[in-house]
Protein backbone atom coordinates (compact mmCIF):
# COMPACT_ATOMS: atom_id res chain seq x y z
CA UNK A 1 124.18 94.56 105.79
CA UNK A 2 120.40 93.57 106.46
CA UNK A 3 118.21 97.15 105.23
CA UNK A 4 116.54 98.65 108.40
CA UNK A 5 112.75 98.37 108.66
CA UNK A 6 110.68 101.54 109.07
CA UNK A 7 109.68 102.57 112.78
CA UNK A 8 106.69 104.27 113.07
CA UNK A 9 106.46 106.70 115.55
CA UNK A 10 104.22 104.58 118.03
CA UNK A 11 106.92 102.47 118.13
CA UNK A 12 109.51 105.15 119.17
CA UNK A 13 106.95 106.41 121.73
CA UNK A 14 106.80 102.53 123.15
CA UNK A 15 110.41 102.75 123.07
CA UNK A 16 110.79 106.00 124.99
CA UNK A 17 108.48 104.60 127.82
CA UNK A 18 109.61 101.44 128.50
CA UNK A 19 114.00 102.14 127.12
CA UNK A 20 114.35 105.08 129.45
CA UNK A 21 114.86 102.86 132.75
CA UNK A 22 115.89 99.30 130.68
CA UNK A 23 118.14 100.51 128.07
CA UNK A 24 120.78 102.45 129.92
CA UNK A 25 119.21 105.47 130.99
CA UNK A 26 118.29 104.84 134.66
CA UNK A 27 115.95 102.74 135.01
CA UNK A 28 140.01 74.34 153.50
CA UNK A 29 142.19 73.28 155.07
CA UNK A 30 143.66 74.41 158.56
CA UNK A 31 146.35 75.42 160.25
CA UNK A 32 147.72 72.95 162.92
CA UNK A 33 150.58 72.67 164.70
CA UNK A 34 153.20 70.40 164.39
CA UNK A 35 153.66 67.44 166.81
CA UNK A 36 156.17 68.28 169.35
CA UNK A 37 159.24 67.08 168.50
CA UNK A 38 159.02 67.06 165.01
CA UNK A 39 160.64 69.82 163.07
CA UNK A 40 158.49 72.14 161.14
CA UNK A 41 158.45 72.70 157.87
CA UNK A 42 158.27 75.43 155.18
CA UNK A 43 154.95 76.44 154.58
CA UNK A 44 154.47 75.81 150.60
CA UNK A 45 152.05 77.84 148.41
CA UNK A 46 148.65 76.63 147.08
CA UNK A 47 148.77 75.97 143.57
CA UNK A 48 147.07 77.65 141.26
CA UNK A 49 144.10 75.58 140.37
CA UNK A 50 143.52 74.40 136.82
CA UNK A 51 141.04 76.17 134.88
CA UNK A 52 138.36 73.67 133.42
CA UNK A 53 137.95 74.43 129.98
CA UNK A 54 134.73 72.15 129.59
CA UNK A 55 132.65 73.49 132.90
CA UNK A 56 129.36 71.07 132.98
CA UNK A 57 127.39 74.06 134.32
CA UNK A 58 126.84 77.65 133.87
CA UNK A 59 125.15 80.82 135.49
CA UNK A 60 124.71 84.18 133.78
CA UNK A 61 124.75 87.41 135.56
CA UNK A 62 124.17 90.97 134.29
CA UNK A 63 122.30 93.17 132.57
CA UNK A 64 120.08 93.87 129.26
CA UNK A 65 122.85 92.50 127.11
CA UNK A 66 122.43 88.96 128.85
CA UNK A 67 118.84 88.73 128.60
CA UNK A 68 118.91 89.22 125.24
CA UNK A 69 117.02 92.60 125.62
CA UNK A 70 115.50 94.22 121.77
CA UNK A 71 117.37 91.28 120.09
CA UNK A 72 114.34 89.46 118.62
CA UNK A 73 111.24 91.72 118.63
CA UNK A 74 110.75 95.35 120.19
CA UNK A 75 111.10 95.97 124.11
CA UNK A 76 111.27 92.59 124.91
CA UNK A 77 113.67 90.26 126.52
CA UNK A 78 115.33 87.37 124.27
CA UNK A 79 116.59 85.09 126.49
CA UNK A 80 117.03 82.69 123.66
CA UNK A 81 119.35 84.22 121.74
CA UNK A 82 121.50 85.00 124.80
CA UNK A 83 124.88 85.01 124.26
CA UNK A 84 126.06 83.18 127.55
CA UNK A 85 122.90 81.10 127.81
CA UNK A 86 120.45 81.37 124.72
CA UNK A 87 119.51 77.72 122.65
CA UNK A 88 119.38 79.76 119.67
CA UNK A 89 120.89 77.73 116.76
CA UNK A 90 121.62 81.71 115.41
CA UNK A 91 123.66 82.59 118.50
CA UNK A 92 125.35 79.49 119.36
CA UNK A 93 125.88 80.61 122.54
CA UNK A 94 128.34 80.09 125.27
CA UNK A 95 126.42 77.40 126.90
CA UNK A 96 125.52 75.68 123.53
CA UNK A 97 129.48 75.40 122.79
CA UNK A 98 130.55 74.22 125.92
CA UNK A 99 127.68 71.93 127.22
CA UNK A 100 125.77 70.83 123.44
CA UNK A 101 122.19 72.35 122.94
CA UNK A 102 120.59 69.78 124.70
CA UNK A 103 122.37 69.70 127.98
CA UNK A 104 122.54 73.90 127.81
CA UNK A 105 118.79 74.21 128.18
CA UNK A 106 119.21 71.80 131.68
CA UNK A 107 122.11 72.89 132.90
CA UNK A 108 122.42 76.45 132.47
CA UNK A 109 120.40 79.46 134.07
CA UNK A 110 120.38 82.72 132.98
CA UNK A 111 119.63 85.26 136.08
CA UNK A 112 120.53 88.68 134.55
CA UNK A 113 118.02 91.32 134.73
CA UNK A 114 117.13 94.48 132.26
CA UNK A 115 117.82 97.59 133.84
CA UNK A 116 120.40 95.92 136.06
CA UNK A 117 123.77 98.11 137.50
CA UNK A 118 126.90 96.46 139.06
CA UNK A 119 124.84 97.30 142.27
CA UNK A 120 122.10 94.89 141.58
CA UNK A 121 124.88 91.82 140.64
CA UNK A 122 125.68 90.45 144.24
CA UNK A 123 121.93 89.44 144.41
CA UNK A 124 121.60 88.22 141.42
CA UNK A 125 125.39 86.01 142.70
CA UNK A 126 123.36 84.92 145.68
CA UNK A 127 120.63 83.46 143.11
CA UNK A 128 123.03 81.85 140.82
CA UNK A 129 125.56 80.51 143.36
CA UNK A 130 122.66 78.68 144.71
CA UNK A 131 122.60 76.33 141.30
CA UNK A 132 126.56 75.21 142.23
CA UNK A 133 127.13 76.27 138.83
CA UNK A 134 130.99 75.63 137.86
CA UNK A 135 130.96 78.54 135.59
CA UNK A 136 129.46 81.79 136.47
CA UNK A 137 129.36 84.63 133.35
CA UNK A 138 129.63 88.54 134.36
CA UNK A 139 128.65 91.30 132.29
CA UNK A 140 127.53 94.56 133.73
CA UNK A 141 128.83 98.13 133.69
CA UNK A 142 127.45 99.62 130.62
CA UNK A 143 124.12 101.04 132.65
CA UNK A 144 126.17 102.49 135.37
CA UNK A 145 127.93 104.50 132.64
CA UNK A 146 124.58 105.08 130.40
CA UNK A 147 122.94 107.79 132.61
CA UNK A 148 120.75 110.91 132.06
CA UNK A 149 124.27 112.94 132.80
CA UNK A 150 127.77 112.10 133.63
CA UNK A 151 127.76 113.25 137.30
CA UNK A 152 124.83 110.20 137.74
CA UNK A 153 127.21 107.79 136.45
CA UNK A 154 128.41 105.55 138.99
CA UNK A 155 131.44 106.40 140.68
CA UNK A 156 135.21 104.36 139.98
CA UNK A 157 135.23 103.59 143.92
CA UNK A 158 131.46 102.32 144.39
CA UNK A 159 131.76 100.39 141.28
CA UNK A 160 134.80 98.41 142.94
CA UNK A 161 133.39 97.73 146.00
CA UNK A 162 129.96 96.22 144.08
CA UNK A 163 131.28 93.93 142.20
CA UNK A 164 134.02 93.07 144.78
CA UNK A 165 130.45 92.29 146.68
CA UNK A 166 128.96 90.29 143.96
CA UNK A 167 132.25 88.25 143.94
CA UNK A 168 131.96 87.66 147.98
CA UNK A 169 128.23 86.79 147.37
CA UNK A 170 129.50 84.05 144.89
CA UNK A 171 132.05 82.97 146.85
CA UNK A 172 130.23 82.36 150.11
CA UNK A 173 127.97 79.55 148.34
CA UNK A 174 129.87 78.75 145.68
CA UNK A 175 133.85 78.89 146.77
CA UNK A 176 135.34 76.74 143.52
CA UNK A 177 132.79 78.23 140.52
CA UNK A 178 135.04 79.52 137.82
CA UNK A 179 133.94 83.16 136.32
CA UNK A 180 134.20 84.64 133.35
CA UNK A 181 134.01 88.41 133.46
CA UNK A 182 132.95 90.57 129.91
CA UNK A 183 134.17 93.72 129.79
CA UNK A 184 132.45 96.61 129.48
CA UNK A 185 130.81 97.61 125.95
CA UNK A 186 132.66 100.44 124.08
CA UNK A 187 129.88 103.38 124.04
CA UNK A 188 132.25 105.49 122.30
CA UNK A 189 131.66 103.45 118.73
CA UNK A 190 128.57 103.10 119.62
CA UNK A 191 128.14 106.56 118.85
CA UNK A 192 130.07 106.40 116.01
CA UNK A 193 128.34 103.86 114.50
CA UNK A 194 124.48 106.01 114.77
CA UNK A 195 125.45 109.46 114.88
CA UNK A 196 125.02 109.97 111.36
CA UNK A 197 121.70 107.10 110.57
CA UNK A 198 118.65 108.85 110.41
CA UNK A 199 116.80 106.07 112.74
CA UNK A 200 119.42 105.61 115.21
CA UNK A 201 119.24 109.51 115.74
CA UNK A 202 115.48 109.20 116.35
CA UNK A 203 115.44 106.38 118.17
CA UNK A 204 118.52 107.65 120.89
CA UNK A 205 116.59 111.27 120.95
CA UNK A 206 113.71 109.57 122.93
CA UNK A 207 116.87 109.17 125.83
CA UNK A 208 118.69 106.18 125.25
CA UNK A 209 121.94 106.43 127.07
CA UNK A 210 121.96 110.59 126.94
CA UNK A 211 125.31 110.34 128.76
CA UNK A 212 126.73 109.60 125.48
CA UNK A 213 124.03 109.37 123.19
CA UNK A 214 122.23 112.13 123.32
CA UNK A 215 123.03 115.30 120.61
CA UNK A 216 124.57 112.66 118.21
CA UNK A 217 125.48 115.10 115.47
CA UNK A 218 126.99 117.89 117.67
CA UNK A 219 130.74 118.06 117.56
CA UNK A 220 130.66 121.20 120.00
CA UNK A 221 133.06 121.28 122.87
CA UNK A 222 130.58 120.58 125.18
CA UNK A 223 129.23 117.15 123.68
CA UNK A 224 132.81 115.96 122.54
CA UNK A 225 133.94 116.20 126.65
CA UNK A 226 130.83 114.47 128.00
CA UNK A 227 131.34 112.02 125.51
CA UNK A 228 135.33 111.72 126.56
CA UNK A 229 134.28 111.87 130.02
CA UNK A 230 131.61 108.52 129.63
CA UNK A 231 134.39 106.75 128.03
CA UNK A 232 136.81 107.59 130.66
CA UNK A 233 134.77 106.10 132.77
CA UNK A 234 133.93 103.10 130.89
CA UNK A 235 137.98 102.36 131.11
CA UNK A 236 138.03 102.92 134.46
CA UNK A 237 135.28 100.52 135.10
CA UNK A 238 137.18 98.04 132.69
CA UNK A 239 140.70 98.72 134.67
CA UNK A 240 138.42 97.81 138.10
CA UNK A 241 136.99 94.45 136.89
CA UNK A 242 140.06 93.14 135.45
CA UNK A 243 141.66 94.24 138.76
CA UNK A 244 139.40 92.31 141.50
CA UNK A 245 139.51 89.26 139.00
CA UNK A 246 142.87 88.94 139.28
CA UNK A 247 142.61 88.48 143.31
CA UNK A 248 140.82 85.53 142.50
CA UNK A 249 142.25 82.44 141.34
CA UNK A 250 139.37 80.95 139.47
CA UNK A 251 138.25 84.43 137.92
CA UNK A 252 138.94 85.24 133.95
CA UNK A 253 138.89 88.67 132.47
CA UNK A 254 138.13 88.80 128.83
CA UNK A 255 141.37 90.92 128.34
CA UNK A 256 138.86 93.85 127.08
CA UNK A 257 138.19 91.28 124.27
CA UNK A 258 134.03 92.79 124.33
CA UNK A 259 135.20 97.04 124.15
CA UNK A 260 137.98 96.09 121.71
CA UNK A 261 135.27 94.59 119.89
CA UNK A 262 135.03 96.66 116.07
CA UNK A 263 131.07 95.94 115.87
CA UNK A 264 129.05 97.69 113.28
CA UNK A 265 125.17 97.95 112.47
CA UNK A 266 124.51 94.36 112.03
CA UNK A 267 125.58 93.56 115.49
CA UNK A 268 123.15 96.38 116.65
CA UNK A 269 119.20 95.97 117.38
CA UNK A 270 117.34 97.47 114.50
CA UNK A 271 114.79 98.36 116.92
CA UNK A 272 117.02 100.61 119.10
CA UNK A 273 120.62 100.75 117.86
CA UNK A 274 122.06 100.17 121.22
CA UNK A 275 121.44 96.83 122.32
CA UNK A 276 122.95 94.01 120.18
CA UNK A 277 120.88 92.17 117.61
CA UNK A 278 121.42 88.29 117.14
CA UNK A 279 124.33 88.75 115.02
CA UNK A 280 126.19 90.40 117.72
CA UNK A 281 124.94 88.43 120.58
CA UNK A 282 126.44 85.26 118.57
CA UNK A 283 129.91 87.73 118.24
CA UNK A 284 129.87 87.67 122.30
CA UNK A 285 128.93 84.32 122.51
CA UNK A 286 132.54 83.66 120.00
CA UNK A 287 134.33 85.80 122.63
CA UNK A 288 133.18 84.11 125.53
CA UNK A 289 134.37 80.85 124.09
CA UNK A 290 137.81 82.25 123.45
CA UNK A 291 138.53 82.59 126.57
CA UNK A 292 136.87 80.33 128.73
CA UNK A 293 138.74 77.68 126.07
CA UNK A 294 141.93 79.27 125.88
């Protein structure tokens, strides 16, 4: 494990004004008739199409985590070292795998946004469905869960009905683009993984996720339900995106491959122990792979 630099405190101040709304914290065929006279037959069901395991094309959607957000330097977006899109040799990412480096800087476009809820992703669908990708990447949940108190979180329902939006948005432009949808982030380890580093603590005091950041240390009642309560949620958002992919046949769901994911403080940002450094966007980018290939 890499040793943390120091932060000064003009750092943490730069990170409190700018992490607070970017971080987490608020921010074909038809249906004729037969001939007459002939005798009709059984209707059949569409196959299942196959799912391309080498897509020529891809399109990322999301939030923070997909732009690469604190990966690389402080408060800045990293779209290189994305992990569905980045040409970092470091991250290797989805793209890279699938298309080589050279044809992943031309034929992939990353249109995720920092600060970015499930309630921002059907225009950001319009934008990528618009390239005729034939892969589309999804991950987005972890901001409508990262809020300044559980009641702002985003409700089960709404959160359906957004990304079942962002999947009609696709779908009107782009009808036969696969998707690959990430599940939500587990915030719960997370926590576990700062609550006790001196700079983590610092850094999530200045409101970074307060949902279930904030108070690291305290074991109270109190903190231990909002904490249950945000991860509640989080499952419940997982349960709703692996739910509308199913209803479409050219949809994947990691399986909760990305909350199941054991990360520790190398896959973290050193500058704000939430967001995931280049080690662990290159972990997402291996998880992506898995199961677009698979």
């Amino acid at each position: 494990m890499r040793k943390r630099r120091h932060v000064s405190r003009a750092v943490f101040a730069a990170v409190a004004a700018a992490v607070l709304g970017v971080a987490g914290c608020d921010a074909v065929g038809g249906d004729s008739p037969a001939p007459a006279g002939t005798e009709q037959r059984s209707a059949r069901p569409k196959p299942t199409p196959a799912w391309d395991r080498s897509p020529d094309s891809i399109a990322a959607v999301g939030d923070s985590i997909t732009t690469g957000f604190d990966a690389c330097a402080v408060l800045s977006d990293c779209p290189e070292a994305s992990w569905a899109t980045g040409t970092s040799a470091r991250v290797d990412s989805l793209a890279v795998r699938l298309l080589g480096r050279s044809k992943a800087a031309e034929r992939s476009w990353n249109h995720a946004v920092t600060g970015a809820r499930m309630a921002d992703v059907a225009e950001q669908m319009t934008r990528a469905a618009a390239r005729r990708p034939q892969l589309v990447t999804v991950m987005a949940g972890a901001n409508d869960a990262c809020r300044a108190t559980t009641d702002a979180m985003t409700p089960v329902a709404d959160f359906r009905a957004q990304f079942e939006d962002a999947m009609a948005a696709l779908r009107d432009t782009a009808p036969r683009a696969q998707v690959f949808v990430a599940s939500v982030p587990n915030l719960m380890r997370l926590w576990e993984q700062g609550r006790s580093n001196p700079l983590s603590k610092q850094v999530w005091a200045l409101g970074i996720c307060p949902s279930m950041l904030s108070e690291p240390e305290s074991l109270s009642a109190a903190a231990n339900l909002r904490r249950e309560t945000v991860q509640e949620r989080v499952e419940a958002y997982n349960k709703v995106l692996k739910e509308v992919c199913a209803k479409d046949r050219r949809c994947r769901f990691d399986g909760g491959a990305v909350h199941d994911f054991r990360f520790g403080a190398e896959q973290l940002s050193e500058w704000d122990w939430f967001h995931p450094s280049v080690n662990g966007q290159a972990r997402l980018a291996e998880i992506a792979y898995r199961t677009v290939t698979n």
